[in-house]
ModelCIF file with pLDDT and N, C-alpha, C, O atoms, coordinates in Angstrom:
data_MODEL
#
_entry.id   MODEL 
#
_entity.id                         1 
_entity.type                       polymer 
_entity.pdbx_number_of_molecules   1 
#
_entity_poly.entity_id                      1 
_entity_poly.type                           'polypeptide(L)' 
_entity_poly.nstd_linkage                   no 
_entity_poly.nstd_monomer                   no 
_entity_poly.pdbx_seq_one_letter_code       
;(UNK)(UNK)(UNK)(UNK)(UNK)(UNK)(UNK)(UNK)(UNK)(UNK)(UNK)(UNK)(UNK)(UNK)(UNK)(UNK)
(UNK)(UNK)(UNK)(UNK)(UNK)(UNK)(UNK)(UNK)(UNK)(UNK)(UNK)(UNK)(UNK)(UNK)(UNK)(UNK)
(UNK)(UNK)(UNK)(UNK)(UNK)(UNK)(UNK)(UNK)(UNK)(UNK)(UNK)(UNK)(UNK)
;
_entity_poly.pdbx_seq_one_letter_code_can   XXXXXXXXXXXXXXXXXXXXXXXXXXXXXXXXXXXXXXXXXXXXX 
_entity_poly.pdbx_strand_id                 A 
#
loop_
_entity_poly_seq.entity_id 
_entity_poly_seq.num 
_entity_poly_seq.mon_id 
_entity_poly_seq.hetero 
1 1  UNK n 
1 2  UNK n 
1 3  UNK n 
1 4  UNK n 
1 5  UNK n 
1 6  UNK n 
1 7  UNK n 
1 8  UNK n 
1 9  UNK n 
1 10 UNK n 
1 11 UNK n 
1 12 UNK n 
1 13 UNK n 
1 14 UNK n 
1 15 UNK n 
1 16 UNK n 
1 17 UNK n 
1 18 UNK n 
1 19 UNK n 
1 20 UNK n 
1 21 UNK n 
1 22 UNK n 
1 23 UNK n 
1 24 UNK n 
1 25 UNK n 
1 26 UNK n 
1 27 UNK n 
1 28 UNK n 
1 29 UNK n 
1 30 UNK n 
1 31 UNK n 
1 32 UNK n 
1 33 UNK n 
1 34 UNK n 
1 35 UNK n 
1 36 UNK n 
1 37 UNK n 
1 38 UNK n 
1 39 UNK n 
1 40 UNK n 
1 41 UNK n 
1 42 UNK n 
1 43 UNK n 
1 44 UNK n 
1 45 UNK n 
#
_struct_asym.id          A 
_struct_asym.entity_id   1 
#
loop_
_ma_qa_metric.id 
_ma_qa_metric.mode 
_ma_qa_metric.name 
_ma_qa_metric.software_group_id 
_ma_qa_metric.type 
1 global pLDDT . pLDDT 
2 local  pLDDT . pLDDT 
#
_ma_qa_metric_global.metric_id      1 
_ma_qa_metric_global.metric_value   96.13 
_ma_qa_metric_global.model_id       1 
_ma_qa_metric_global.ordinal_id     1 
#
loop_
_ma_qa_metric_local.label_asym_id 
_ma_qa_metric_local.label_comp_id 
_ma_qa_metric_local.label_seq_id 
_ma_qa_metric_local.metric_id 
_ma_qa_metric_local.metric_value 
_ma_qa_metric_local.model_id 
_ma_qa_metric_local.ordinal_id 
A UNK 1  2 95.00 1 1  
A UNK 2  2 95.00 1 2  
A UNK 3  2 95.00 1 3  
A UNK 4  2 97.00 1 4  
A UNK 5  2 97.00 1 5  
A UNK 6  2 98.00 1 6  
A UNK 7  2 97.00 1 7  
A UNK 8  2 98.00 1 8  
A UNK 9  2 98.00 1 9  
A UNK 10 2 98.00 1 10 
A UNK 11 2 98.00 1 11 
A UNK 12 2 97.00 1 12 
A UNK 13 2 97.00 1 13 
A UNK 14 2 96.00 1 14 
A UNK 15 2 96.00 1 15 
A UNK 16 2 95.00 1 16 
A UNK 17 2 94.00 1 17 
A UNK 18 2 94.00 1 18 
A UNK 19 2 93.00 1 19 
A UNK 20 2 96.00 1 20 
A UNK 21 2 97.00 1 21 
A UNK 22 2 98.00 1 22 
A UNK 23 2 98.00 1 23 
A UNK 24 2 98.00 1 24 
A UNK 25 2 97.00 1 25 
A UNK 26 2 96.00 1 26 
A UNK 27 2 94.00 1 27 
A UNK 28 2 92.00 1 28 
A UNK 29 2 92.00 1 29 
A UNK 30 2 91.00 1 30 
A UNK 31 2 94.00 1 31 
A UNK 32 2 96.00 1 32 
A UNK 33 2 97.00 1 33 
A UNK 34 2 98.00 1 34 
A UNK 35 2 98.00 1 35 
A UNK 36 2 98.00 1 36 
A UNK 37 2 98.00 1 37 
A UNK 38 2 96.00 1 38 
A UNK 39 2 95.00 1 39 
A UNK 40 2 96.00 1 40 
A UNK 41 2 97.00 1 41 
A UNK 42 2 97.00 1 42 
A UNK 43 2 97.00 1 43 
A UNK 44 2 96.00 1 44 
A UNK 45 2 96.00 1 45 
#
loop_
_atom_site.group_PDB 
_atom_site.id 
_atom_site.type_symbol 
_atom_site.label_atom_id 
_atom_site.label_alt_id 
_atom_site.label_comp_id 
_atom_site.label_asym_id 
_atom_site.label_entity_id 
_atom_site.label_seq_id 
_atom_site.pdbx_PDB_ins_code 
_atom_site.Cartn_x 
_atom_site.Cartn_y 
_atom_site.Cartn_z 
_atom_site.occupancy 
_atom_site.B_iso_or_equiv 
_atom_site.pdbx_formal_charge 
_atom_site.auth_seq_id 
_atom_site.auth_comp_id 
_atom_site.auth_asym_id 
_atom_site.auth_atom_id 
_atom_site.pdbx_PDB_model_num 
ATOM 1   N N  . UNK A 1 1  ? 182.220 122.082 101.048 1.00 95.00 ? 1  UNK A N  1 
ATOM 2   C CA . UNK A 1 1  ? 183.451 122.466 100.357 1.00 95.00 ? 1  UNK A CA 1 
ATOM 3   C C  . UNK A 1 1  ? 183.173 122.860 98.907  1.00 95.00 ? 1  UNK A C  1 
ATOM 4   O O  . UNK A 1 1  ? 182.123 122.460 98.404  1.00 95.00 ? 1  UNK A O  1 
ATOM 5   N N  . UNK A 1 2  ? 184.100 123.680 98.115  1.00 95.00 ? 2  UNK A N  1 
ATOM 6   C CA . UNK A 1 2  ? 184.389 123.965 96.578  1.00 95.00 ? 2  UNK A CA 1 
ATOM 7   C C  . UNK A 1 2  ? 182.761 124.852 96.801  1.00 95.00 ? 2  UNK A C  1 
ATOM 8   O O  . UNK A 1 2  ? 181.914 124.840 95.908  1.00 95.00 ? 2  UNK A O  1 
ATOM 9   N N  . UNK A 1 3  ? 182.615 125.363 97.742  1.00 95.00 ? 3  UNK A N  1 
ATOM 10  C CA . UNK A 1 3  ? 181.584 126.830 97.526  1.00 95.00 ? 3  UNK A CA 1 
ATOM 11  C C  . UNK A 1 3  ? 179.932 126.219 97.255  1.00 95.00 ? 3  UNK A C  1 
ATOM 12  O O  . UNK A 1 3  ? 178.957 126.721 96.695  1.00 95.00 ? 3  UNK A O  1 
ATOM 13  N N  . UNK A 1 4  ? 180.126 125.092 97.842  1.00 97.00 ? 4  UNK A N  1 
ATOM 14  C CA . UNK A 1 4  ? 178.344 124.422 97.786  1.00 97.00 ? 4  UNK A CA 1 
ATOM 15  C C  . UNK A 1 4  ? 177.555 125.023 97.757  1.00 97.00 ? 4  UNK A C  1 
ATOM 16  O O  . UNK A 1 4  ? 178.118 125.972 97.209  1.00 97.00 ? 4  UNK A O  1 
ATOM 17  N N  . UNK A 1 5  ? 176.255 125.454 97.940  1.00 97.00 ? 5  UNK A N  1 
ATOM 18  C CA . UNK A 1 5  ? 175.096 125.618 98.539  1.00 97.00 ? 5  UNK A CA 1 
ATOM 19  C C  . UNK A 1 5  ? 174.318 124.413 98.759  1.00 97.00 ? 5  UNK A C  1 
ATOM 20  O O  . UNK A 1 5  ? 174.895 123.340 98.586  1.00 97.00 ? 5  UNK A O  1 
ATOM 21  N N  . UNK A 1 6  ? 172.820 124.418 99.194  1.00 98.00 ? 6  UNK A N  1 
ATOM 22  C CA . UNK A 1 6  ? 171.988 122.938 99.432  1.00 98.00 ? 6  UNK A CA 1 
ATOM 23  C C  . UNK A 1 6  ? 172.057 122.813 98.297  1.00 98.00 ? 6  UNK A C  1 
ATOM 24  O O  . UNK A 1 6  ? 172.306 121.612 98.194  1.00 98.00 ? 6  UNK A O  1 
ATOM 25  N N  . UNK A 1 7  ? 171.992 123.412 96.820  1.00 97.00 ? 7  UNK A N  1 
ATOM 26  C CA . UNK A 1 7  ? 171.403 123.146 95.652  1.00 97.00 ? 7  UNK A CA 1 
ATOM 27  C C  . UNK A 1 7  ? 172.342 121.923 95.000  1.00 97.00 ? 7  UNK A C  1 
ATOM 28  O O  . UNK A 1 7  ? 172.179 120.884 94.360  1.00 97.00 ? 7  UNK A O  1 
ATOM 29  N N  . UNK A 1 8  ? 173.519 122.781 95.620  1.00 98.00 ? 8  UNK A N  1 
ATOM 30  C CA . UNK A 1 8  ? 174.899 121.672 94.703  1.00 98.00 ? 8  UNK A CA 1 
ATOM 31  C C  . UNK A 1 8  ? 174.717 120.250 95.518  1.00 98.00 ? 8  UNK A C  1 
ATOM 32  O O  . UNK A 1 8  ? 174.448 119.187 94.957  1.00 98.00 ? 8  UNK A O  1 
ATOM 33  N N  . UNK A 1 9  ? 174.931 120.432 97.098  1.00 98.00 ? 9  UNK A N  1 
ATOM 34  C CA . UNK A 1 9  ? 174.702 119.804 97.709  1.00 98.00 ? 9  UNK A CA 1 
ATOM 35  C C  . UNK A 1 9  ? 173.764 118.626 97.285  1.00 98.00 ? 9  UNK A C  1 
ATOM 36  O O  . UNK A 1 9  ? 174.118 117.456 97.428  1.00 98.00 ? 9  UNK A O  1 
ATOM 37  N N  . UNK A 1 10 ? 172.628 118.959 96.789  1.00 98.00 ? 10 UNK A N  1 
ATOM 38  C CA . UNK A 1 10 ? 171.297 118.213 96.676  1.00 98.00 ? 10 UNK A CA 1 
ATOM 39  C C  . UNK A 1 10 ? 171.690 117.322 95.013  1.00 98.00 ? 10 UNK A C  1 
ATOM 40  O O  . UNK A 1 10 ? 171.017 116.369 94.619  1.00 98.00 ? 10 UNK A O  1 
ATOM 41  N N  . UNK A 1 11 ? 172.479 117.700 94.506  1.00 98.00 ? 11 UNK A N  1 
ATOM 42  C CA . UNK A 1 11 ? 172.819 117.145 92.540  1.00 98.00 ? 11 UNK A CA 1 
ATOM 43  C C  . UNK A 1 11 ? 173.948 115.811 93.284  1.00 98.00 ? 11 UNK A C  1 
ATOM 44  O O  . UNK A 1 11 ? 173.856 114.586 93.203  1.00 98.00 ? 11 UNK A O  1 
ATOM 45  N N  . UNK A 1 12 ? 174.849 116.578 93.908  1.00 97.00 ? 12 UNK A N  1 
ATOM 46  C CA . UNK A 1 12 ? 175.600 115.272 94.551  1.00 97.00 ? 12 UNK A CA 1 
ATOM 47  C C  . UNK A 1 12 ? 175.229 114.480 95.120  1.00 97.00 ? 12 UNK A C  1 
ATOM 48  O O  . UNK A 1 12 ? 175.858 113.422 95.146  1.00 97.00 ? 12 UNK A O  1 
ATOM 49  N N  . UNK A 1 13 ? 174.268 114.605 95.698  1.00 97.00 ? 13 UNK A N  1 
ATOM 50  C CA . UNK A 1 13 ? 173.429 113.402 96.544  1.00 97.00 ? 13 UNK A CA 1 
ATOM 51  C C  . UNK A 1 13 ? 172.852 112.564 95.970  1.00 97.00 ? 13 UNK A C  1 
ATOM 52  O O  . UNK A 1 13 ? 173.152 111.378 96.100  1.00 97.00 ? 13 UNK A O  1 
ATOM 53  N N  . UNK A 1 14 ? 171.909 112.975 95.219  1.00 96.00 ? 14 UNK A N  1 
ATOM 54  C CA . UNK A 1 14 ? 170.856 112.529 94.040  1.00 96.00 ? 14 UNK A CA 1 
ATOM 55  C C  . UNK A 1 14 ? 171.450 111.738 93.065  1.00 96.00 ? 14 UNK A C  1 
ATOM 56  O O  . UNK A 1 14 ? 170.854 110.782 92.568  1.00 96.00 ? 14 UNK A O  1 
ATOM 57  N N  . UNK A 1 15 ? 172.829 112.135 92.683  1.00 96.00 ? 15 UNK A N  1 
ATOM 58  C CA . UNK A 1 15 ? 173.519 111.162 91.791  1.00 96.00 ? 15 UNK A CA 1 
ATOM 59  C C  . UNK A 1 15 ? 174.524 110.276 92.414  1.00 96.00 ? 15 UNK A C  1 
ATOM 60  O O  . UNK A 1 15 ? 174.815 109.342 91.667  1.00 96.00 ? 15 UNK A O  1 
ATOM 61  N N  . UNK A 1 16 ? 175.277 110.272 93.779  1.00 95.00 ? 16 UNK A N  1 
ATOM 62  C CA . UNK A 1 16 ? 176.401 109.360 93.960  1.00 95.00 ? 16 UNK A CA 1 
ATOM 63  C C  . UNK A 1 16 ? 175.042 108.386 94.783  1.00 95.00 ? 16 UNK A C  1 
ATOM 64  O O  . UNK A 1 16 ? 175.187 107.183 94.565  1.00 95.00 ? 16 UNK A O  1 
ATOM 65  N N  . UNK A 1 17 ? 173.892 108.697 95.594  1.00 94.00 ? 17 UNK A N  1 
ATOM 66  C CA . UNK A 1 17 ? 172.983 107.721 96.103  1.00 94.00 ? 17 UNK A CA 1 
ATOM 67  C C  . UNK A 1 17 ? 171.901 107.625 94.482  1.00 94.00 ? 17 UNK A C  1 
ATOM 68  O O  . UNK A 1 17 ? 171.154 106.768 94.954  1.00 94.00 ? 17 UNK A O  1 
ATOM 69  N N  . UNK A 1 18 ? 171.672 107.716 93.917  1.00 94.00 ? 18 UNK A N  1 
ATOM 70  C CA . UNK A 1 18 ? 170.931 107.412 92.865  1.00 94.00 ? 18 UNK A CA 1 
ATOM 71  C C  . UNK A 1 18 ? 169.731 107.403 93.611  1.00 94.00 ? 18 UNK A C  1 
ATOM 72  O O  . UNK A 1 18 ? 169.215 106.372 94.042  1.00 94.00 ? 18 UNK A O  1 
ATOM 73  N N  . UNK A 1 19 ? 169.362 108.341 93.740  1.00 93.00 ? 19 UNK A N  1 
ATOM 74  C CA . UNK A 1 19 ? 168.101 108.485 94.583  1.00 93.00 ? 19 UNK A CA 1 
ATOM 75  C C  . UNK A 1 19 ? 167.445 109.799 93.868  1.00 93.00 ? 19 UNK A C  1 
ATOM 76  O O  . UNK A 1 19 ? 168.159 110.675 93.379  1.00 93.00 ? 19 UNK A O  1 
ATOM 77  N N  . UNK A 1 20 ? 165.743 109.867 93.851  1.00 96.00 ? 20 UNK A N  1 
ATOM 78  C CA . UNK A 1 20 ? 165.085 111.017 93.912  1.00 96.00 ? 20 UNK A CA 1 
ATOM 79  C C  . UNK A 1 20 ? 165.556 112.393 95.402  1.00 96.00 ? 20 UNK A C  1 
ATOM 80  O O  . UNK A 1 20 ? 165.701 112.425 96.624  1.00 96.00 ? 20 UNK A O  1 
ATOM 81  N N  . UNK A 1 21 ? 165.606 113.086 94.493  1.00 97.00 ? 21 UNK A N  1 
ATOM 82  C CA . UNK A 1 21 ? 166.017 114.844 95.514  1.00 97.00 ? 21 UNK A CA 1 
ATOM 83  C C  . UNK A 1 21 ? 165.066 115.450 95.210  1.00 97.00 ? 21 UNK A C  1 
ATOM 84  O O  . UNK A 1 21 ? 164.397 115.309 94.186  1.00 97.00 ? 21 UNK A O  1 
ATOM 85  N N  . UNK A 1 22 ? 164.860 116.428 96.352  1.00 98.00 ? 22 UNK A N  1 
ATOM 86  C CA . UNK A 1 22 ? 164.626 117.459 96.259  1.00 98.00 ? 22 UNK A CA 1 
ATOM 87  C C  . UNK A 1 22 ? 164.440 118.925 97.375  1.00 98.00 ? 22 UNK A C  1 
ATOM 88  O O  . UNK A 1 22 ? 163.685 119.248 98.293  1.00 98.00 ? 22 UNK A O  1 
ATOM 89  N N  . UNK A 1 23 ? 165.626 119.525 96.644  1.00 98.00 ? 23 UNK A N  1 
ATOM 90  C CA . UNK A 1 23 ? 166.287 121.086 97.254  1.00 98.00 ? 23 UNK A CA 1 
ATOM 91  C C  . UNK A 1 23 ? 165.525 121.929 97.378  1.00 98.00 ? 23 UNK A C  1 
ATOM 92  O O  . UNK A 1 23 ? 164.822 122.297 96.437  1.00 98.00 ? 23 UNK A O  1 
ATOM 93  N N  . UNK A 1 24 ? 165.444 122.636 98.976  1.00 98.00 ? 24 UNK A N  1 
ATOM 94  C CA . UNK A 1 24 ? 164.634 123.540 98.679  1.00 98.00 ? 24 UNK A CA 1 
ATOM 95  C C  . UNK A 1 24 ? 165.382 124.774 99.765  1.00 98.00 ? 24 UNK A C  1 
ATOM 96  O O  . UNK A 1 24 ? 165.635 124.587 100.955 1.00 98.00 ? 24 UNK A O  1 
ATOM 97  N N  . UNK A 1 25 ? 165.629 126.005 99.009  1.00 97.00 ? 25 UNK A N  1 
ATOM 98  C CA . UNK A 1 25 ? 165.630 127.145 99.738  1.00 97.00 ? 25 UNK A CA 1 
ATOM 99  C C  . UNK A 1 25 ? 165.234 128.104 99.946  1.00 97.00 ? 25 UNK A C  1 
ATOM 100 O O  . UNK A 1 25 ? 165.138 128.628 98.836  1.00 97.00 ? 25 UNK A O  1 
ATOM 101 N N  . UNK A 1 26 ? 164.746 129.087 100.993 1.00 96.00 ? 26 UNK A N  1 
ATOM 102 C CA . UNK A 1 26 ? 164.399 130.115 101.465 1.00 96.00 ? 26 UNK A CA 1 
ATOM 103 C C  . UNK A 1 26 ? 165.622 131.014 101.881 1.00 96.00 ? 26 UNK A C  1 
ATOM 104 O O  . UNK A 1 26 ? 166.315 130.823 102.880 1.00 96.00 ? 26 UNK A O  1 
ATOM 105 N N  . UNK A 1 27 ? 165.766 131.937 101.042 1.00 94.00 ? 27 UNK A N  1 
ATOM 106 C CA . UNK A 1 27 ? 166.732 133.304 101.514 1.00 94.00 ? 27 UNK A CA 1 
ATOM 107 C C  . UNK A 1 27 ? 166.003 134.452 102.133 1.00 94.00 ? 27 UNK A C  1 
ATOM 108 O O  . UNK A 1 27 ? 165.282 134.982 101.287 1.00 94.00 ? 27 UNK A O  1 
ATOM 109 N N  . UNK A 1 28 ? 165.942 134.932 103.106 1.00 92.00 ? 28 UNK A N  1 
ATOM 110 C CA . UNK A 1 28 ? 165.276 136.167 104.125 1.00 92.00 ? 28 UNK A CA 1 
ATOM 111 C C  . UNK A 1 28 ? 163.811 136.053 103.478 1.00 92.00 ? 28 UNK A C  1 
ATOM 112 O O  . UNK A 1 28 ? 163.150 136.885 102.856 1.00 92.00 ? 28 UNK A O  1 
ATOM 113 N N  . UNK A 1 29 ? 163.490 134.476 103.917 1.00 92.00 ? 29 UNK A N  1 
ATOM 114 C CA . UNK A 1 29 ? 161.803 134.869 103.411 1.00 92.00 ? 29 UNK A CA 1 
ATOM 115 C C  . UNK A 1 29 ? 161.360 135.729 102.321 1.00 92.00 ? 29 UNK A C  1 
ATOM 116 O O  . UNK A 1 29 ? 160.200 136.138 102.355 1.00 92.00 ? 29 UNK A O  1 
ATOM 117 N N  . UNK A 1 30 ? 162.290 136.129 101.153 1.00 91.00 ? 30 UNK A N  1 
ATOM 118 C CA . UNK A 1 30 ? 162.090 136.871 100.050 1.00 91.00 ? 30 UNK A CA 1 
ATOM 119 C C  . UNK A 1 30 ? 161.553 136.086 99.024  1.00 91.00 ? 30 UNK A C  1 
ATOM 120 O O  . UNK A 1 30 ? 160.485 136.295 98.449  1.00 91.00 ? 30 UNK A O  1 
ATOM 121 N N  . UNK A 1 31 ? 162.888 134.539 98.679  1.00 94.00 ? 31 UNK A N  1 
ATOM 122 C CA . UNK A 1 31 ? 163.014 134.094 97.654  1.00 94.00 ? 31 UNK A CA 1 
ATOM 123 C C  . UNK A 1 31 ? 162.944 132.385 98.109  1.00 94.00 ? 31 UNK A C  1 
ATOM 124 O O  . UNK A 1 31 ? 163.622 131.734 98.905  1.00 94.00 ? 31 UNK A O  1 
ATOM 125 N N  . UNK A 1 32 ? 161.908 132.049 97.296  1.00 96.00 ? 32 UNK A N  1 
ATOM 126 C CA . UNK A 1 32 ? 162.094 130.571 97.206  1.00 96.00 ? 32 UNK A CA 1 
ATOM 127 C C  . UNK A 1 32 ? 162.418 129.720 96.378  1.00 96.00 ? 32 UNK A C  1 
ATOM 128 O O  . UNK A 1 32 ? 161.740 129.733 95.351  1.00 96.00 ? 32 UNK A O  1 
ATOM 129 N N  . UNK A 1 33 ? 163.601 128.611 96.472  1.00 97.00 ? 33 UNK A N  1 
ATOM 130 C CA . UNK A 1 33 ? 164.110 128.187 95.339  1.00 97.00 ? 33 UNK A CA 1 
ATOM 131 C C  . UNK A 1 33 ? 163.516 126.568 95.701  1.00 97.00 ? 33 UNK A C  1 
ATOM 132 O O  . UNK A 1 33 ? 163.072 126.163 96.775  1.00 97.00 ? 33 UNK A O  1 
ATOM 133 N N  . UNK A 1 34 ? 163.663 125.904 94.549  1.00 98.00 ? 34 UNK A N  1 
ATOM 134 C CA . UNK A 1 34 ? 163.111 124.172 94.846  1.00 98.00 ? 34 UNK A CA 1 
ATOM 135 C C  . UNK A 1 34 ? 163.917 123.615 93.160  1.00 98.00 ? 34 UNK A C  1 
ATOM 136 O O  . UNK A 1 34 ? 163.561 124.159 92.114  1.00 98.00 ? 34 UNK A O  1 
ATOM 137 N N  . UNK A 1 35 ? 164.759 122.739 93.171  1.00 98.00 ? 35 UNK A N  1 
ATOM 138 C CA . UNK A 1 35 ? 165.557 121.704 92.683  1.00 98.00 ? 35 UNK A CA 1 
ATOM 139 C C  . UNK A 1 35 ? 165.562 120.019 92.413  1.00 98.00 ? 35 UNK A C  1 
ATOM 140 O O  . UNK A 1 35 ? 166.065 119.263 93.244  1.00 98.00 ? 35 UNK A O  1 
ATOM 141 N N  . UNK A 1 36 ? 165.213 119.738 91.701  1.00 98.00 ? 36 UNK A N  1 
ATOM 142 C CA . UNK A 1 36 ? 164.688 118.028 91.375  1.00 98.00 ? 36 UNK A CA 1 
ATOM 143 C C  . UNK A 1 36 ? 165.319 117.213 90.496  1.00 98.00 ? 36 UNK A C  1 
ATOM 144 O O  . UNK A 1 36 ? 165.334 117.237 89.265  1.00 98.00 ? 36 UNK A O  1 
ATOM 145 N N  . UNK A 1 37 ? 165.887 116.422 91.349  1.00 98.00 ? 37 UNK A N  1 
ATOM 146 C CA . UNK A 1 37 ? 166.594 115.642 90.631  1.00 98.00 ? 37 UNK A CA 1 
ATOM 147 C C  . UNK A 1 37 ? 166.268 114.069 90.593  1.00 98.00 ? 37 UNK A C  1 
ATOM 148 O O  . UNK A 1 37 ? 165.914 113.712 91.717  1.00 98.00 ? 37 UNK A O  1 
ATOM 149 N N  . UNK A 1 38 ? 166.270 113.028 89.682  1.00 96.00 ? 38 UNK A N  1 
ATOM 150 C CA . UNK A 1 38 ? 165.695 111.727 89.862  1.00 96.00 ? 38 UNK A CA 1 
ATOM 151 C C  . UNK A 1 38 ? 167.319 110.788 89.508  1.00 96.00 ? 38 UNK A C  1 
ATOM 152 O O  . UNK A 1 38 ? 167.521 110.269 88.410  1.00 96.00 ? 38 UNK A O  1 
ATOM 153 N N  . UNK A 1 39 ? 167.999 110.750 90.284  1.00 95.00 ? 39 UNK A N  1 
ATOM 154 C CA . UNK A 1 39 ? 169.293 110.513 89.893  1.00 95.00 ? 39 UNK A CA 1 
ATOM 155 C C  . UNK A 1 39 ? 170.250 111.143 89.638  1.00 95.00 ? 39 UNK A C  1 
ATOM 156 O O  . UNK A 1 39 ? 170.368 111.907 90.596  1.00 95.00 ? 39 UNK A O  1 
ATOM 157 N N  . UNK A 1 40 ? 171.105 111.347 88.890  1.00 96.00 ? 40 UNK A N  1 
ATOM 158 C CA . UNK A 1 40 ? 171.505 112.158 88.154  1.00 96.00 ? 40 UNK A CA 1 
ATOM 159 C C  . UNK A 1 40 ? 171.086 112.907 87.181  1.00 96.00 ? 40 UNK A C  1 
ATOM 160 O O  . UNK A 1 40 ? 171.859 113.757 86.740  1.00 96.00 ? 40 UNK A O  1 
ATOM 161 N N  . UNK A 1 41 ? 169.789 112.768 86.633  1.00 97.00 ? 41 UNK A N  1 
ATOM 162 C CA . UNK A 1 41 ? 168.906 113.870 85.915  1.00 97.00 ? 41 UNK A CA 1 
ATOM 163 C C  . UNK A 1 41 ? 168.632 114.785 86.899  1.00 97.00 ? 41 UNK A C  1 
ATOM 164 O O  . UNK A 1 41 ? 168.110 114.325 87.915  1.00 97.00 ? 41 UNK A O  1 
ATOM 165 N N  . UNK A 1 42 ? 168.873 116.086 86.853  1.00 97.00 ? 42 UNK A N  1 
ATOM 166 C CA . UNK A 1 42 ? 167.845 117.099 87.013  1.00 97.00 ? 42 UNK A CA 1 
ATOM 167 C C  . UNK A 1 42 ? 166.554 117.429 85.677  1.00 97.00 ? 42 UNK A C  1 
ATOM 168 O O  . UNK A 1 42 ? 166.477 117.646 84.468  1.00 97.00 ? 42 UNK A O  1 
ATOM 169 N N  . UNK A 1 43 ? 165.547 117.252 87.114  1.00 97.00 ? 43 UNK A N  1 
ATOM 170 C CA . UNK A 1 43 ? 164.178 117.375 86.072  1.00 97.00 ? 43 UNK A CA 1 
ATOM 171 C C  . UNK A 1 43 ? 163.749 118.896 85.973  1.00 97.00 ? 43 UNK A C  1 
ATOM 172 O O  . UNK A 1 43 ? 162.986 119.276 85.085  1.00 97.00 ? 43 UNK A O  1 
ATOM 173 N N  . UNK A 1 44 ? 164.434 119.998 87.210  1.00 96.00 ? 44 UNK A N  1 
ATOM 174 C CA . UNK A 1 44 ? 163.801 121.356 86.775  1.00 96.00 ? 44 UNK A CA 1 
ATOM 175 C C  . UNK A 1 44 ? 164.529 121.914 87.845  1.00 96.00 ? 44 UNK A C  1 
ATOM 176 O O  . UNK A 1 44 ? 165.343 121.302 88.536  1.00 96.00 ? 44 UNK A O  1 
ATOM 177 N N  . UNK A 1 45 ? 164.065 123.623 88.010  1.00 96.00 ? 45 UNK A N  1 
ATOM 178 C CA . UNK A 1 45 ? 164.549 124.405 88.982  1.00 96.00 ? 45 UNK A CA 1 
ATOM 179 C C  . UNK A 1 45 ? 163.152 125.352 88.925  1.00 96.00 ? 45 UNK A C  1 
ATOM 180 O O  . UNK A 1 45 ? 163.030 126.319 89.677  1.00 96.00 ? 45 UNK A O  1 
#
């Protein structure tokens, strides 16, 4: 919902479980994205 992707997906997780994340996507095998979060910090993109 409210237009997610995994990325958003992956910040909400990481902070309501207080847990290490990490997002990773592939769009048509073009583009690879990867997202890290240690809680509610994001450490990079």
């Amino acid at each position: 919902a409210e237009r997610r992707g995994i990325i958003d997906v992956g910040g909400l997780v990481a902070e309501r479980l207080e847990c290490d994340v990490l997002a990773v996507q592939v769009r048509r095998d073009r583009q690879l994205a990867l997202v890290g979060w240690r809680g509610a910090e994001e450490i990079g993109r």
